[in-house]
C-alpha atoms as a PDB file:
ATOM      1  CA  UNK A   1      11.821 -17.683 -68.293  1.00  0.00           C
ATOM      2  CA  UNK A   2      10.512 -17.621 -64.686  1.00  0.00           C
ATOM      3  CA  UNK A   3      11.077 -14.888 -62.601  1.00  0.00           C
ATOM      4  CA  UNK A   4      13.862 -15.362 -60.181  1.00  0.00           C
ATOM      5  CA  UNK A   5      13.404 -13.144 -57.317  1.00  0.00           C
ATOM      6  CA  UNK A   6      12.583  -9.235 -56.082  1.00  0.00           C
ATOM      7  CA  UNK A   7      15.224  -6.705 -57.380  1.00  0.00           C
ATOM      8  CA  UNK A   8      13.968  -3.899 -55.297  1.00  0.00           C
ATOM      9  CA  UNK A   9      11.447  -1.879 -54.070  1.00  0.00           C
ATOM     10  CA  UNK A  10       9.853   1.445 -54.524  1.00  0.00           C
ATOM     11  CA  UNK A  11       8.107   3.395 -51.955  1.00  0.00           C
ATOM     12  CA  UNK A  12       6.226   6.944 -51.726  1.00  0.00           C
ATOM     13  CA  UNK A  13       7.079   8.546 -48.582  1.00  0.00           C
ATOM     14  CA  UNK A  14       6.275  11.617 -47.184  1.00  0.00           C
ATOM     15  CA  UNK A  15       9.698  13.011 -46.195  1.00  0.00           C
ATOM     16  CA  UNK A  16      12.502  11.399 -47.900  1.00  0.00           C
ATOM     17  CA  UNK A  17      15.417  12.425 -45.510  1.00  0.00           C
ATOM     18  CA  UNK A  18      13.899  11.567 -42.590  1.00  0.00           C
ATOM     19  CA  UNK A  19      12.875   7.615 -44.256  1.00  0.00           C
ATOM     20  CA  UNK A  20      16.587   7.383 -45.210  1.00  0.00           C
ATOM     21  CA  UNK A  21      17.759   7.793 -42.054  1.00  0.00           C
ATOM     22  CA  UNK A  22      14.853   5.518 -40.958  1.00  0.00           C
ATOM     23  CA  UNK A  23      16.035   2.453 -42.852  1.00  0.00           C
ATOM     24  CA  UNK A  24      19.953   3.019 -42.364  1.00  0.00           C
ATOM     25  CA  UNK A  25      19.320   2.910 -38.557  1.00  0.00           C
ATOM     26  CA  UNK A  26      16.792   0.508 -38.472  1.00  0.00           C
ATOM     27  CA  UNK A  27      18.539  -2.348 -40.950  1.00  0.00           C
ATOM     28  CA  UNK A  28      21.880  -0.760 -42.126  1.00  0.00           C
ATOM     29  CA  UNK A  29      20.429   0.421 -46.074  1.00  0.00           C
ATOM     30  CA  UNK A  30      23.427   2.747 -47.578  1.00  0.00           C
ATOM     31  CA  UNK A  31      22.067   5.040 -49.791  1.00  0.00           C
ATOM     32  CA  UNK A  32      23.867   4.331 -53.341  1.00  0.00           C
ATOM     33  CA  UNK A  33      22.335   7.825 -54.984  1.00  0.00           C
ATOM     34  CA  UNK A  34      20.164  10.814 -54.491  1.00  0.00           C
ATOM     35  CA  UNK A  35      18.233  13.238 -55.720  1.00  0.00           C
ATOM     36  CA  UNK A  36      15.926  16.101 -54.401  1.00  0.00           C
ATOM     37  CA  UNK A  37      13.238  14.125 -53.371  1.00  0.00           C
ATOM     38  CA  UNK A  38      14.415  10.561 -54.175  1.00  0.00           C
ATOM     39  CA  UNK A  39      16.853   7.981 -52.590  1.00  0.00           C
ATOM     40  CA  UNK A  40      18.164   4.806 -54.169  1.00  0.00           C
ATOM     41  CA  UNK A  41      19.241   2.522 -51.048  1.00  0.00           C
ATOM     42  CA  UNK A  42      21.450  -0.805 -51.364  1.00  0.00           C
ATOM     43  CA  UNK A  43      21.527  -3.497 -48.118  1.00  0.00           C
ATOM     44  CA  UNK A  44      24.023  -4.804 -46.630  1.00  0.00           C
ATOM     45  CA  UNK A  45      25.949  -7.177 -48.686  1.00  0.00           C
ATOM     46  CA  UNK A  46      23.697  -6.752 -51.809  1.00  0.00           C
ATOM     47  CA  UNK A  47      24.849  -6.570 -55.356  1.00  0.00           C
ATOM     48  CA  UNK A  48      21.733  -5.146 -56.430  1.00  0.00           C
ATOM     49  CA  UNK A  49      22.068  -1.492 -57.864  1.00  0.00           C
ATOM     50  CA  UNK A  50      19.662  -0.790 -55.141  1.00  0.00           C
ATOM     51  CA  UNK A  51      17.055  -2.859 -53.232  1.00  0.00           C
ATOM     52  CA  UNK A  52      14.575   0.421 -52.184  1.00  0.00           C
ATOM     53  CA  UNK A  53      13.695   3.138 -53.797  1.00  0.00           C
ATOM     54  CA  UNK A  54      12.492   6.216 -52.083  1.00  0.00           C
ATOM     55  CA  UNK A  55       9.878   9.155 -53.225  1.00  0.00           C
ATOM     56  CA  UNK A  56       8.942  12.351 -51.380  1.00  0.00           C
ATOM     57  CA  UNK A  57       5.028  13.061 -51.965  1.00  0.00           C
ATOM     58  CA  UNK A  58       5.095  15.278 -49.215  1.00  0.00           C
ATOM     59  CA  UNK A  59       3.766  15.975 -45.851  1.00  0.00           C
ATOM     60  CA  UNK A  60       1.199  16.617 -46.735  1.00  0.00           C
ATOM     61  CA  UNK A  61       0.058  13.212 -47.861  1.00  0.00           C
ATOM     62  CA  UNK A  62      -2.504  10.805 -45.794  1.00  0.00           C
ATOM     63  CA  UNK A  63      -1.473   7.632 -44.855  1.00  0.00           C
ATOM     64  CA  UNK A  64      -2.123   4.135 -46.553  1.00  0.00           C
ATOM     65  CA  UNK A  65      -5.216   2.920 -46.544  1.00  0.00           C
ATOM     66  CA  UNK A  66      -4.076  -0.633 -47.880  1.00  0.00           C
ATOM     67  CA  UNK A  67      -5.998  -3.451 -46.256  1.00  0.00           C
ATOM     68  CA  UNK A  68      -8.281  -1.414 -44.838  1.00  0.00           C
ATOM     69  CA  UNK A  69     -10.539   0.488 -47.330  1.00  0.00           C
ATOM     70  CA  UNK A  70      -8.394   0.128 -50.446  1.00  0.00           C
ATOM     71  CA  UNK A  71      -6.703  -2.675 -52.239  1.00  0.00           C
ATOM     72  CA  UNK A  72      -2.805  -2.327 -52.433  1.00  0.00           C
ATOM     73  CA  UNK A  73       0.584  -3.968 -51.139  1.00  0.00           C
ATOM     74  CA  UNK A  74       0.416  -4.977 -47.544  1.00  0.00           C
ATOM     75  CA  UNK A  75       4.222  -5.574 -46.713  1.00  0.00           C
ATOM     76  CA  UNK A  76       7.839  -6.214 -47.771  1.00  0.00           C
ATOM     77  CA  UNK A  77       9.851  -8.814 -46.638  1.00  0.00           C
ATOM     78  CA  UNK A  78      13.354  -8.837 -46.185  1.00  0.00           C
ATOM     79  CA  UNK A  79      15.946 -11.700 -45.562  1.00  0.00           C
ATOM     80  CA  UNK A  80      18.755 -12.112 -43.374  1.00  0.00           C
ATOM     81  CA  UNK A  81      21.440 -14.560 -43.064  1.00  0.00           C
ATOM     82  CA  UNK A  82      20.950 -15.675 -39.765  1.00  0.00           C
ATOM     83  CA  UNK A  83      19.443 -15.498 -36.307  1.00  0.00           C
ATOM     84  CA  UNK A  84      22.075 -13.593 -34.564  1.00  0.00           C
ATOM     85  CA  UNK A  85      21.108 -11.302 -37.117  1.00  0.00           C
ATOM     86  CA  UNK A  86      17.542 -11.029 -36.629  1.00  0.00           C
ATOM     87  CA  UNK A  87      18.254 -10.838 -33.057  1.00  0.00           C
ATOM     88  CA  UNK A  88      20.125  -7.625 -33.599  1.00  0.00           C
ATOM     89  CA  UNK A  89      17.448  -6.273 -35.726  1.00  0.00           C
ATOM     90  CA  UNK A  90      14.542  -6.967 -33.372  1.00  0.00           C
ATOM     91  CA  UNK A  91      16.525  -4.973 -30.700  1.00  0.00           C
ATOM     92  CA  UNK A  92      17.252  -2.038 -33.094  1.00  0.00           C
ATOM     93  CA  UNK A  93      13.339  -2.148 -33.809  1.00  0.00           C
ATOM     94  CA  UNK A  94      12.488  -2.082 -30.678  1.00  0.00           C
ATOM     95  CA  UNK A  95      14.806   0.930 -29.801  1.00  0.00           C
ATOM     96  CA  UNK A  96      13.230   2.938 -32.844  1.00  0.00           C
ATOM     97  CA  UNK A  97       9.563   1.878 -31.482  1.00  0.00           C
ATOM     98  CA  UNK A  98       9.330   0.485 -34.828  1.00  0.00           C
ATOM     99  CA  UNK A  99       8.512  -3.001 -33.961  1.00  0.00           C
ATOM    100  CA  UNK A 100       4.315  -4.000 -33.841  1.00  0.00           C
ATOM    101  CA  UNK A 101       5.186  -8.096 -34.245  1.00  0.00           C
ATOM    102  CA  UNK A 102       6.753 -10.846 -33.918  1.00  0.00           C
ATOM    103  CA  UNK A 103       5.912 -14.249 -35.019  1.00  0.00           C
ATOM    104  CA  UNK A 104       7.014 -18.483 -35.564  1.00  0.00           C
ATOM    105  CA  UNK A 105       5.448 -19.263 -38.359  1.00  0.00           C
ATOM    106  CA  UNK A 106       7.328 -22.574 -38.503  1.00  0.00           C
ATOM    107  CA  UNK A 107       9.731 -22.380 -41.316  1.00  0.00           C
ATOM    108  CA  UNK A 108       9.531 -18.816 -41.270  1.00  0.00           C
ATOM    109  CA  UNK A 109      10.733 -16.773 -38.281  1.00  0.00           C
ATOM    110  CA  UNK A 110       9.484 -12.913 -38.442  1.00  0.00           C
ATOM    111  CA  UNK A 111       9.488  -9.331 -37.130  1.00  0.00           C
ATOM    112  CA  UNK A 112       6.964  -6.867 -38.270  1.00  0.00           C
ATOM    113  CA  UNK A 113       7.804  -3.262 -38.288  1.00  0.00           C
ATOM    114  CA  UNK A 114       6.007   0.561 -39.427  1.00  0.00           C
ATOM    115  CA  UNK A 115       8.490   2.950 -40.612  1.00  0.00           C
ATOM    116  CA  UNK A 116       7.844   6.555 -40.224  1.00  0.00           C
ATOM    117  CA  UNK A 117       4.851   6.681 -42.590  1.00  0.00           C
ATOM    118  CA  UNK A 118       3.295   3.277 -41.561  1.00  0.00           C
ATOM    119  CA  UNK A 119       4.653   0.967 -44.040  1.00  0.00           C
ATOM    120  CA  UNK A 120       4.813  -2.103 -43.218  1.00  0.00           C
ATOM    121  CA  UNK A 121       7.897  -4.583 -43.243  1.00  0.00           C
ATOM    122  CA  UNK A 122       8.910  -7.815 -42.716  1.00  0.00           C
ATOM    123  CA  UNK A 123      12.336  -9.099 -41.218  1.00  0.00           C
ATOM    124  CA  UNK A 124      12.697 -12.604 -41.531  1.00  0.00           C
ATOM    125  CA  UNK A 125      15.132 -16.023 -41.622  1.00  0.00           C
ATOM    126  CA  UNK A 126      14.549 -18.821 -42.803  1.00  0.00           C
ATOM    127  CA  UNK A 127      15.032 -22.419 -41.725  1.00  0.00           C
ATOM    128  CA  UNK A 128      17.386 -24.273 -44.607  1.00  0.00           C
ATOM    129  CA  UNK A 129      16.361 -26.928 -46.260  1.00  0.00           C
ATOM    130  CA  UNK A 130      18.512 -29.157 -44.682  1.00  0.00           C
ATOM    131  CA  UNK A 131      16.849 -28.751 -41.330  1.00  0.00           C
ATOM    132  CA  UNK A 132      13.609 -28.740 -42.398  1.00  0.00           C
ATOM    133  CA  UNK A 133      12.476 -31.921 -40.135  1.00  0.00           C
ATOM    134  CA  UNK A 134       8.714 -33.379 -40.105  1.00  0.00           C
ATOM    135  CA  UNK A 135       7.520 -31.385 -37.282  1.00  0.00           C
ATOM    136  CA  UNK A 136       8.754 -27.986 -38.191  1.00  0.00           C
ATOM    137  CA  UNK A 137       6.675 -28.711 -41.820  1.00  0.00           C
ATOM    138  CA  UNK A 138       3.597 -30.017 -40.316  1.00  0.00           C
ATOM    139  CA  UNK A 139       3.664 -26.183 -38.009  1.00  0.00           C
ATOM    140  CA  UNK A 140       3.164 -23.852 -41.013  1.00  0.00           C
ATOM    141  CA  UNK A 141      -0.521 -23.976 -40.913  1.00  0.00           C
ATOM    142  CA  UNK A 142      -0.141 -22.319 -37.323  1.00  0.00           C
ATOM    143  CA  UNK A 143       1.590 -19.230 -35.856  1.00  0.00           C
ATOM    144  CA  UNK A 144       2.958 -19.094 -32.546  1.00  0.00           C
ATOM    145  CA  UNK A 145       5.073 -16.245 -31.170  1.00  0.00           C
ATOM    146  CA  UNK A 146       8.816 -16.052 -31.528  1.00  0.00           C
ATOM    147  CA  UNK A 147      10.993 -17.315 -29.454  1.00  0.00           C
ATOM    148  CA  UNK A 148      14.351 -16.207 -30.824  1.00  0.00           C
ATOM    149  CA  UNK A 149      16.439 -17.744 -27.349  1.00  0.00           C
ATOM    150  CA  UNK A 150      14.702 -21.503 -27.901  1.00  0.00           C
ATOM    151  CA  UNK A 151      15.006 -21.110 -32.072  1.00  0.00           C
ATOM    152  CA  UNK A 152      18.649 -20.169 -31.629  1.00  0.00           C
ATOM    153  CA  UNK A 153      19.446 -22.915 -29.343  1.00  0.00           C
ATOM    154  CA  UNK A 154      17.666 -25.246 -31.765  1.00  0.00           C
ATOM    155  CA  UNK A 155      19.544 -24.317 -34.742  1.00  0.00           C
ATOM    156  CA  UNK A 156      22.241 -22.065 -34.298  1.00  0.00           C
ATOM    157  CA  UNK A 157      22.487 -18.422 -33.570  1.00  0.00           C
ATOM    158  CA  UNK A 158      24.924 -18.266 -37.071  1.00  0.00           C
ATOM    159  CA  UNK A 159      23.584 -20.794 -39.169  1.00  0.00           C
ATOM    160  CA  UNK A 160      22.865 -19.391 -42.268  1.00  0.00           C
ATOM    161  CA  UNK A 161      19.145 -19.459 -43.019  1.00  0.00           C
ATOM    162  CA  UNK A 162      17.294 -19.849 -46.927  1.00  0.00           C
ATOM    163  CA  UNK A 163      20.349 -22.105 -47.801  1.00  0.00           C
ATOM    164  CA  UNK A 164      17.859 -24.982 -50.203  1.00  0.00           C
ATOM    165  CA  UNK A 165      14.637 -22.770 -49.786  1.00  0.00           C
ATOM    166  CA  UNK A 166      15.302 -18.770 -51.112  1.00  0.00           C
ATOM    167  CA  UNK A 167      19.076 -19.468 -52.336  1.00  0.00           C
ATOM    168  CA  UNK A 168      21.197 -22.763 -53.594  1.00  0.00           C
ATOM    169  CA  UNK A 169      22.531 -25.222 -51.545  1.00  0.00           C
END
């Protein structure tokens, strides 16, 4: 049986309270149980028991050397339903300071984002399957910058992105 898709995610951070309040402000996580020193968040309309997983190490603790001297995860991505969406989330990441990208990568629209200890994150929609046309294929070997206005005009600021690619049609 092939594996089906991400359940969650489990971080070390260095304060737990303050990375809580991090990821409800910065993409609406509701934390779904606690403990000193650990969180269990759930997203926004998941039915997963929770998506992220949060552990306090400490303040102590340096930060990630992943990608630069030591081999280890570079991001997480996230999904959301549509552009309007992402919209709203690039603005909240910019508010928090949180945002260090932004990019077209064709079929893939993205923002990039540290939270409080550096991690990095990924924000991004998908162009269904349906709309998948012969030019926005042939652009996946390049990345441009986004352009959430002219993407939004082009497909809809509510159409509902992954449908045929990350979930059924």
């Amino acid at each position: 049986m092939p594996v089906q898709r991400l359940n969650h995610a489990v971080l070390y951070v260095r304060d737990v309270e303050r990375s809580v309040a991090f990821y409800q402000e910065a993409l609406g996580f509701e934390v779904v149980m606690g403990m000193q020193g650990a969180a269990f968040l759930q997203a926004p309309g998941s039915s997963n028991d929770h998506d992220l997983g949060l552990f306090e190490i400490g303040v102590q603790a340096g930060r990630s050397s992943a990608g630069r001297s030591t081999v280890g995860l570079y991001h997480l991505a996230w999904e959301v339903d549509t552009l309007e969406e992402l919209e709203r989330i690039d603005a909240k990441l910019r508010e928090l300071g949180a945002l260090v990208g932004a990019s077209d990568h064709s079929t893939t629209k993205a923002l990039y984002a540290h939270d409080p200890d550096g991690l990095e994150f990924e924000v991004s929609w998908l162009v269904p399957a349906s709309l998948l046309t012969e030019d926005v294929l042939a652009g996946r070997s390049s990345i441009r910058p986004l352009d959430l206005a002219a993407d939004k005009q082009r497909y809809g600021a509510r159409t509902r992105g992954g449908v045929g690619v990350s979930i059924p049609a």
